[in-house]
N, C-alpha and C. Protein backbone atom coordinates (compact mmCIF):
# COMPACT_ATOMS: atom_id res chain seq x y z
N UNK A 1 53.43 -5.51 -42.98
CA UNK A 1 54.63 -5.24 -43.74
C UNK A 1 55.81 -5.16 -42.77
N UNK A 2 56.95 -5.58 -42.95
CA UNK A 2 57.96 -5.75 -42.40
C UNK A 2 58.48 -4.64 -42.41
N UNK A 3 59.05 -4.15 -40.82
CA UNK A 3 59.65 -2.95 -41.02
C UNK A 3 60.87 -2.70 -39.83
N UNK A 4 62.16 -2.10 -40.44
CA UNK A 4 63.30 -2.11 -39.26
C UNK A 4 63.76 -0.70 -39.16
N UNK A 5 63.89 -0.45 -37.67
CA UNK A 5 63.91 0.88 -37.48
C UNK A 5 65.45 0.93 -36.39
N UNK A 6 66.09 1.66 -37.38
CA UNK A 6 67.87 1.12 -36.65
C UNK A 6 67.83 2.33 -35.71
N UNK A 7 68.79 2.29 -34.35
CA UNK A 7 68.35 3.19 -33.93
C UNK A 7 70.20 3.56 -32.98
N UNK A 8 70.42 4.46 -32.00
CA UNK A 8 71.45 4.37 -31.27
C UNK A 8 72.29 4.73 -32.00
N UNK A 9 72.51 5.44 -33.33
CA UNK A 9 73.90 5.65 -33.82
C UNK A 9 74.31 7.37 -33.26
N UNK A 10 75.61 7.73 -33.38
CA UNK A 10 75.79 9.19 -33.31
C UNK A 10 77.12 9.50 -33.52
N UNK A 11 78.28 10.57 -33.05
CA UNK A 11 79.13 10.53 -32.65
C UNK A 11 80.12 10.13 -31.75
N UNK A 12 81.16 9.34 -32.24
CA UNK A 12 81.76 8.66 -30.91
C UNK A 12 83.21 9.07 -30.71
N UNK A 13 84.32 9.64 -29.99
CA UNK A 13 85.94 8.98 -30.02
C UNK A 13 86.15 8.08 -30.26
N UNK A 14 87.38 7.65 -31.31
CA UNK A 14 87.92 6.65 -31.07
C UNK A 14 88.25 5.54 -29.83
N UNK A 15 88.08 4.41 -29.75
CA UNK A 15 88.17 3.78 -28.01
C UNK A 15 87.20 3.81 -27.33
N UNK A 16 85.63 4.66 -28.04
CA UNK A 16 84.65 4.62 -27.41
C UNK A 16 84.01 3.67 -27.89
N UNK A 17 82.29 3.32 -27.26
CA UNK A 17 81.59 2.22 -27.35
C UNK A 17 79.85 3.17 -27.67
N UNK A 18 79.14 2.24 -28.30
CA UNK A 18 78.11 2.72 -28.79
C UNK A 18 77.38 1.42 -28.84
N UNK A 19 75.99 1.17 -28.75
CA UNK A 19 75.13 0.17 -28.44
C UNK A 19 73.82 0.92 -29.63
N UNK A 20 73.93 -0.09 -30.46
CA UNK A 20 72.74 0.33 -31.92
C UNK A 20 71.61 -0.84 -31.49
N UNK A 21 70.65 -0.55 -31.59
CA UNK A 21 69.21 -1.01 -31.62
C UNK A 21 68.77 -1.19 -32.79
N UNK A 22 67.96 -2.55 -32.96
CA UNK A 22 67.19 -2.56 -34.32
C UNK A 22 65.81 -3.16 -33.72
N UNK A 23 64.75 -2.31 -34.06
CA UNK A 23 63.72 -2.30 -33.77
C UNK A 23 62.67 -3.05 -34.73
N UNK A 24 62.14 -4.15 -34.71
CA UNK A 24 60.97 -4.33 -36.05
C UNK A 24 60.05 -5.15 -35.54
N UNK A 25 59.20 -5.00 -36.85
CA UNK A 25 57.65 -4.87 -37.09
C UNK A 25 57.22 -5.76 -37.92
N UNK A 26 56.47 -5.70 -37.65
CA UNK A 26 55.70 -6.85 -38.77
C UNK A 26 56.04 -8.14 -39.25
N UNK A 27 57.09 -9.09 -37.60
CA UNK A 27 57.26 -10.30 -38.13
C UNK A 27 57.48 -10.61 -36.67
N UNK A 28 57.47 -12.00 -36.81
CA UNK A 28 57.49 -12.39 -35.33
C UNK A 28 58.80 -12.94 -35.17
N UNK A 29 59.83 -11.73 -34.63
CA UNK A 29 61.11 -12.44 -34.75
C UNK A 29 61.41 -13.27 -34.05
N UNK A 30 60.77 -13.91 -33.28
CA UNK A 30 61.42 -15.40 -32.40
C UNK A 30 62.06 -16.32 -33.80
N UNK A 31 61.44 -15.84 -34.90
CA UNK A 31 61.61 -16.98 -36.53
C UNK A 31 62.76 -16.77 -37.02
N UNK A 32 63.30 -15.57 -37.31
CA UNK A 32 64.51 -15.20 -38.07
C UNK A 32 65.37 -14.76 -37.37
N UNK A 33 66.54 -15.34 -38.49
CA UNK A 33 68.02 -14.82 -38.31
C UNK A 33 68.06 -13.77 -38.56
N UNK A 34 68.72 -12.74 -37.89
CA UNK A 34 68.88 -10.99 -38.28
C UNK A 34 70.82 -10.83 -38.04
N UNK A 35 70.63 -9.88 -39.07
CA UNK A 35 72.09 -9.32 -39.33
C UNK A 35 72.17 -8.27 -39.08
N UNK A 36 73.46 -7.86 -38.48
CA UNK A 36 73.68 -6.15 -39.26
C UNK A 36 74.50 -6.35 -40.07
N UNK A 37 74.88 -4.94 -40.61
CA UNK A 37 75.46 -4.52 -42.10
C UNK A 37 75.87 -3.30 -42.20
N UNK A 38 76.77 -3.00 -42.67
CA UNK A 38 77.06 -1.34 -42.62
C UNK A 38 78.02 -1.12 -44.23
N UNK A 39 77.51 0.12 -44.40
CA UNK A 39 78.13 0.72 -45.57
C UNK A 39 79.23 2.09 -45.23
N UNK A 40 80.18 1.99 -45.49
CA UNK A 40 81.01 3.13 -45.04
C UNK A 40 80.67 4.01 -46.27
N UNK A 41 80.98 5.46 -46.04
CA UNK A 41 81.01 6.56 -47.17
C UNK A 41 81.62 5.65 -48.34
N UNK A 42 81.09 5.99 -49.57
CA UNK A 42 81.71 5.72 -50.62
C UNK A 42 81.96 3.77 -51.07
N UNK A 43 81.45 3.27 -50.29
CA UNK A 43 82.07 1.93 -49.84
C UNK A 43 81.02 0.84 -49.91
N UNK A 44 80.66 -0.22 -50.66
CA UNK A 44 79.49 -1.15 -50.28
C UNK A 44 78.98 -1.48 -49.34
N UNK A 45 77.98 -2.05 -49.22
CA UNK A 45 76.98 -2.58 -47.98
C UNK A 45 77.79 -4.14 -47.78
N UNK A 46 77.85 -4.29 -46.37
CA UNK A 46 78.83 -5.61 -45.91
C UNK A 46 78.37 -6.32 -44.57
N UNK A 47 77.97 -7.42 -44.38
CA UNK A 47 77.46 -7.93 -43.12
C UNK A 47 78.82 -8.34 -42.35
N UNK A 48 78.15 -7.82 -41.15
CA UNK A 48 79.82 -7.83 -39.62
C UNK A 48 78.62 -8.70 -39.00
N UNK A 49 77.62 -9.41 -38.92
CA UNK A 49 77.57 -9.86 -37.63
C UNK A 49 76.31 -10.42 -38.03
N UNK A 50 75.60 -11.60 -37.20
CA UNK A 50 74.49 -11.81 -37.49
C UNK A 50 74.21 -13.05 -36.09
N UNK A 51 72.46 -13.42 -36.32
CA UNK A 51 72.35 -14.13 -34.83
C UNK A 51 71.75 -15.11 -35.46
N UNK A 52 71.07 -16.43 -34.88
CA UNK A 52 69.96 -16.89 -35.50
C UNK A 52 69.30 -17.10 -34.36
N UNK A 53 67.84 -17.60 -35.30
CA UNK A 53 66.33 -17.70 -34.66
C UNK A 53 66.33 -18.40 -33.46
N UNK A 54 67.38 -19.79 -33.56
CA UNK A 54 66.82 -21.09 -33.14
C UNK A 54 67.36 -20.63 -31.55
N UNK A 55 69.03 -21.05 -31.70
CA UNK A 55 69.89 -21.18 -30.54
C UNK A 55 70.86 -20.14 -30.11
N UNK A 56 70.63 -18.79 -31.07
CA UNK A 56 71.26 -17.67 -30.52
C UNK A 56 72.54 -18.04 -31.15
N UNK A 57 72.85 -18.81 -31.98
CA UNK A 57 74.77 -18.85 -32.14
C UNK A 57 74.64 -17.20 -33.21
N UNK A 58 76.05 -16.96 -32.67
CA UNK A 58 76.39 -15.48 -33.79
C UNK A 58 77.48 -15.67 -34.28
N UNK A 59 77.80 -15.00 -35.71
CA UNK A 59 79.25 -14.89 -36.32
C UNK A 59 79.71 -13.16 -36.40
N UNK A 60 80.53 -13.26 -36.65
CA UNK A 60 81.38 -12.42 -36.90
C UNK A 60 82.27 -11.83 -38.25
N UNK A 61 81.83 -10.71 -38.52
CA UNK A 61 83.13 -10.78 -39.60
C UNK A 61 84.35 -10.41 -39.19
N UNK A 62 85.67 -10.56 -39.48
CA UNK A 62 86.82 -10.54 -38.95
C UNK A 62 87.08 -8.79 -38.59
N UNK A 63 86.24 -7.79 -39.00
CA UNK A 63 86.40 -6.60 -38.88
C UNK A 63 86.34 -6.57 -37.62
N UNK A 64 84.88 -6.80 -37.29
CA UNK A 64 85.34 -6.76 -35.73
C UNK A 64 84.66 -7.54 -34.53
N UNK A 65 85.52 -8.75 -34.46
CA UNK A 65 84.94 -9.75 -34.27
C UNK A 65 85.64 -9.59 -32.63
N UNK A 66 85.61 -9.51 -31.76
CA UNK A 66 86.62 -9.33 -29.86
C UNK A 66 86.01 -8.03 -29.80
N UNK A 67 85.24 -7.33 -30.96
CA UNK A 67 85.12 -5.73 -30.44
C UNK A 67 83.17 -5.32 -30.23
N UNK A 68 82.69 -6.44 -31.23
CA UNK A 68 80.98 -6.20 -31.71
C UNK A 68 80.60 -7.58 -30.23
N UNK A 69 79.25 -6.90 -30.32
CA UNK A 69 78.56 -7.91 -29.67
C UNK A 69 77.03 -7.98 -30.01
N UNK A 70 76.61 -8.73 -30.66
CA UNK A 70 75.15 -8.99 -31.10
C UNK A 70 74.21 -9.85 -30.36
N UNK A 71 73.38 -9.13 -30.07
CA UNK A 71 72.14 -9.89 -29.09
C UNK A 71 70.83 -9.72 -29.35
N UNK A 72 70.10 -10.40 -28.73
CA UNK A 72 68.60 -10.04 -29.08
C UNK A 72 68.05 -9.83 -28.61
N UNK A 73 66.52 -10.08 -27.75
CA UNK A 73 65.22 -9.83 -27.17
C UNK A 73 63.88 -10.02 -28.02
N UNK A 74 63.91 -11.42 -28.18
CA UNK A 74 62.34 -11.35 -28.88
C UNK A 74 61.44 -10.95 -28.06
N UNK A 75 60.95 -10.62 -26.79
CA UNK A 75 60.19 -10.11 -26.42
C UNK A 75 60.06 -9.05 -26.89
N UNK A 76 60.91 -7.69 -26.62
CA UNK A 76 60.70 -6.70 -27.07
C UNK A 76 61.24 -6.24 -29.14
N UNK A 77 60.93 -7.21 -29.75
CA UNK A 77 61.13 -7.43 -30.94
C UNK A 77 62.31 -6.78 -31.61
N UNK A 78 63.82 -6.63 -30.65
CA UNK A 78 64.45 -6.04 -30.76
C UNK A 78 65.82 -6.75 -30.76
N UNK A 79 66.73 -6.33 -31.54
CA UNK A 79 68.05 -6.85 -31.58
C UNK A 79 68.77 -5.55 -31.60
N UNK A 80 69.95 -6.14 -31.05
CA UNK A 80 71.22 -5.24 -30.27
C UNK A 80 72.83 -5.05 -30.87
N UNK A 81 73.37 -4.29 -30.91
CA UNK A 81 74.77 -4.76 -31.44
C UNK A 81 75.68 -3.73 -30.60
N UNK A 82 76.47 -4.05 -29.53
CA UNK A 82 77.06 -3.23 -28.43
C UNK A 82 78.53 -3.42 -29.34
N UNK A 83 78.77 -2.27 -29.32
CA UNK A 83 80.14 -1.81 -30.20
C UNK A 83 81.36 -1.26 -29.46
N UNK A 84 82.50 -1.80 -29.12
CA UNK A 84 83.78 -1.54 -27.96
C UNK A 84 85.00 -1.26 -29.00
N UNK A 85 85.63 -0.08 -28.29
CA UNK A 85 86.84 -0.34 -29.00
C UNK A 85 86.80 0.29 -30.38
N UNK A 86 85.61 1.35 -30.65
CA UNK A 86 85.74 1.82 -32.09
C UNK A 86 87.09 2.91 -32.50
N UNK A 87 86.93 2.56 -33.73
CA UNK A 87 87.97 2.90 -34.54
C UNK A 87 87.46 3.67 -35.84
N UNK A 88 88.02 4.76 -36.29
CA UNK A 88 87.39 5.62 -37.41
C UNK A 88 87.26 4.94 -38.65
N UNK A 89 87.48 3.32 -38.52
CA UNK A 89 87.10 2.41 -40.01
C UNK A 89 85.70 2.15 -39.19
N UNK A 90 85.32 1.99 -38.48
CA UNK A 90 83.90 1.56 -38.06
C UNK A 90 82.79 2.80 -38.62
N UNK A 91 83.41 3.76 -39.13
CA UNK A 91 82.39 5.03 -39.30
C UNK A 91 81.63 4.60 -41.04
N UNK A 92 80.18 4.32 -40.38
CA UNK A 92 80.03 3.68 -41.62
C UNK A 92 77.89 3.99 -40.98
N UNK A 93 77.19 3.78 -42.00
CA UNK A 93 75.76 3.89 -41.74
C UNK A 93 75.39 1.86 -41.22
N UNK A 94 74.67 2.13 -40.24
CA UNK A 94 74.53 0.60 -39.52
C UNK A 94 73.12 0.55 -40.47
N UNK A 95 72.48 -0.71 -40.86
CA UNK A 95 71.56 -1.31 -40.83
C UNK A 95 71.57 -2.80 -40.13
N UNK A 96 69.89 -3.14 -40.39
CA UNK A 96 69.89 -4.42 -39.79
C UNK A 96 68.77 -5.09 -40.37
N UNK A 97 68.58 -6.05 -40.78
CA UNK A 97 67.75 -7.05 -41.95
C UNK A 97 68.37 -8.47 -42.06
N UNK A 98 66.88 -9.00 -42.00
CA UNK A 98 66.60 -10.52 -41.77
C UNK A 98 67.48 -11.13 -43.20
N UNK A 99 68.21 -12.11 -43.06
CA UNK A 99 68.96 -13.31 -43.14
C UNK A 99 68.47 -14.35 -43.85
N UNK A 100 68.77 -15.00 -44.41
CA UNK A 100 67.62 -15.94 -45.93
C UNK A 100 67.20 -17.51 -44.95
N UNK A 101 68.41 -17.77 -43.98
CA UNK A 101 68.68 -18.62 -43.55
C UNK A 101 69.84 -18.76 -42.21
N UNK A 102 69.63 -19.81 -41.32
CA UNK A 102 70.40 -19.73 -40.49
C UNK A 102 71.54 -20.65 -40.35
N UNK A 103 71.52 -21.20 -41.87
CA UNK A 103 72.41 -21.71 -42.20
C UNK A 103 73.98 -20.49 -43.10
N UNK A 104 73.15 -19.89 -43.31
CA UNK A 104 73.84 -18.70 -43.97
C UNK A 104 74.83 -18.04 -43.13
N UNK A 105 73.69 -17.97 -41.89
CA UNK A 105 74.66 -17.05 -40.68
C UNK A 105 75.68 -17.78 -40.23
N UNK A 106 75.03 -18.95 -40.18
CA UNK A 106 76.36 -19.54 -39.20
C UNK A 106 77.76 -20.30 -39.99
N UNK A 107 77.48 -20.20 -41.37
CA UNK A 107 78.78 -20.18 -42.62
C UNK A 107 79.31 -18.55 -42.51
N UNK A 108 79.12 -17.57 -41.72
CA UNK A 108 79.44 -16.41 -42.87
C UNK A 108 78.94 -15.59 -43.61
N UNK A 109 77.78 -16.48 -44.59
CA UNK A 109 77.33 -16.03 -45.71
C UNK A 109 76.09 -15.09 -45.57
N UNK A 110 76.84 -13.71 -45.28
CA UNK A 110 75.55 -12.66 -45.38
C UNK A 110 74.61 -12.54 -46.26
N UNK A 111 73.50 -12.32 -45.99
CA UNK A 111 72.35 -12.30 -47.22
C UNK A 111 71.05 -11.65 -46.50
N UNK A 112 71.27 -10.13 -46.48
CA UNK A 112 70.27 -9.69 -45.81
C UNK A 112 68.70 -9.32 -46.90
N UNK A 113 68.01 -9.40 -46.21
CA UNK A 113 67.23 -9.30 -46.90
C UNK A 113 66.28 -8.06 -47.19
N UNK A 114 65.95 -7.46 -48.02
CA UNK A 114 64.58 -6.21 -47.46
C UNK A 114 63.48 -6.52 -47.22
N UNK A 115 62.83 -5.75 -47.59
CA UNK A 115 63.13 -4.01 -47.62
C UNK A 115 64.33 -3.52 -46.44
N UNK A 116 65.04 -2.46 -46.42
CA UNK A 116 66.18 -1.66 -46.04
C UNK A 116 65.15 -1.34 -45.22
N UNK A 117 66.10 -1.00 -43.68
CA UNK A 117 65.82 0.42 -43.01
C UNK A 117 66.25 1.90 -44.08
N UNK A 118 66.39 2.96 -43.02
CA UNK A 118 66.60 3.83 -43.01
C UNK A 118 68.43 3.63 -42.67
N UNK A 119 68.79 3.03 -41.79
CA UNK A 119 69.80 2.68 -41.10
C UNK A 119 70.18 3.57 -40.15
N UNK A 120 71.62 3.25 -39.46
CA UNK A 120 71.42 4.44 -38.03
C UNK A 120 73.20 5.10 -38.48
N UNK A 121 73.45 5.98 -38.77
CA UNK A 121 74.77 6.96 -38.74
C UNK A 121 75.80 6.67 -37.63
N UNK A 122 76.79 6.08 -37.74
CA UNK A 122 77.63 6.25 -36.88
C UNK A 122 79.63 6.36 -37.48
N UNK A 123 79.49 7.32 -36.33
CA UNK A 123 80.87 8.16 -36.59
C UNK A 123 81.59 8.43 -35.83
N UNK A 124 83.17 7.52 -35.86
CA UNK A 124 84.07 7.82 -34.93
C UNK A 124 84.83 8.83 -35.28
N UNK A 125 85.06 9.59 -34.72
CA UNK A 125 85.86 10.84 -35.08
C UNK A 125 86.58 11.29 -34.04
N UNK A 126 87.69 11.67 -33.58
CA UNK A 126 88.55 12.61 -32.49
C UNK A 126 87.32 14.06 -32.27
């Protein structure tokens, strides 16, 4: 069973940087495109970023696209998203879930898939 375990979120300042981990199971990610996604309080679930399987290309959503950085490690079945430059609109719960297609990612077109993590909390605050 497929399983993602988001990890690295906490409290940050504004202007600070935070590096979230997504950890999973039960698939052999050298195959899939993975996204993150974050839901702010009160606010829908929205994909900022995503990688694919093949050649590593990543997009961006314009939120924060000069500030996110998404990477991977299929060895250690793990993908990365190093965060610069936060701002108290970034305070939002991170997840991270596989992608329908890597044609999807590289249009834009988020489409994560489940089952959900848990996701990881993160909060810029003074």
């Amino acid at each position: 069973q497929v399983q993602f375990v988001e990890s690295g979120g906490g409290l940050v300042q504004p202007g600070g940087s935070l590096r979230l981990s997504c950890a999973a199971s039960g698939v052999i990610l050298d195959y899939y495109t993975i996204g993150w996604f974050r839901q702010p309080p009160g606010k829908d679930r929205d994909g900022i970023s995503c990688i694919t399987s093949k050649d590593g290309t990543t997009n961006y959503a314009d939120s924060v696209k000069g500030r996110f950085t998404i990477s991977r490690d299929n060895a250690k079945s793990t993908v990365y998203l190093q965060m610069n430059d936060l701002t108290p609109e970034d305070t939002a719960t991170y997840y991270c879930a596989t992608i329908y297609t890597e044609h999807l990612c590289t249009n834009g077109d988020y489409y994560g898939m489940g089952p959900w993590g848990k996701g990881t909390l993160v909060t810029v605050s003074p």
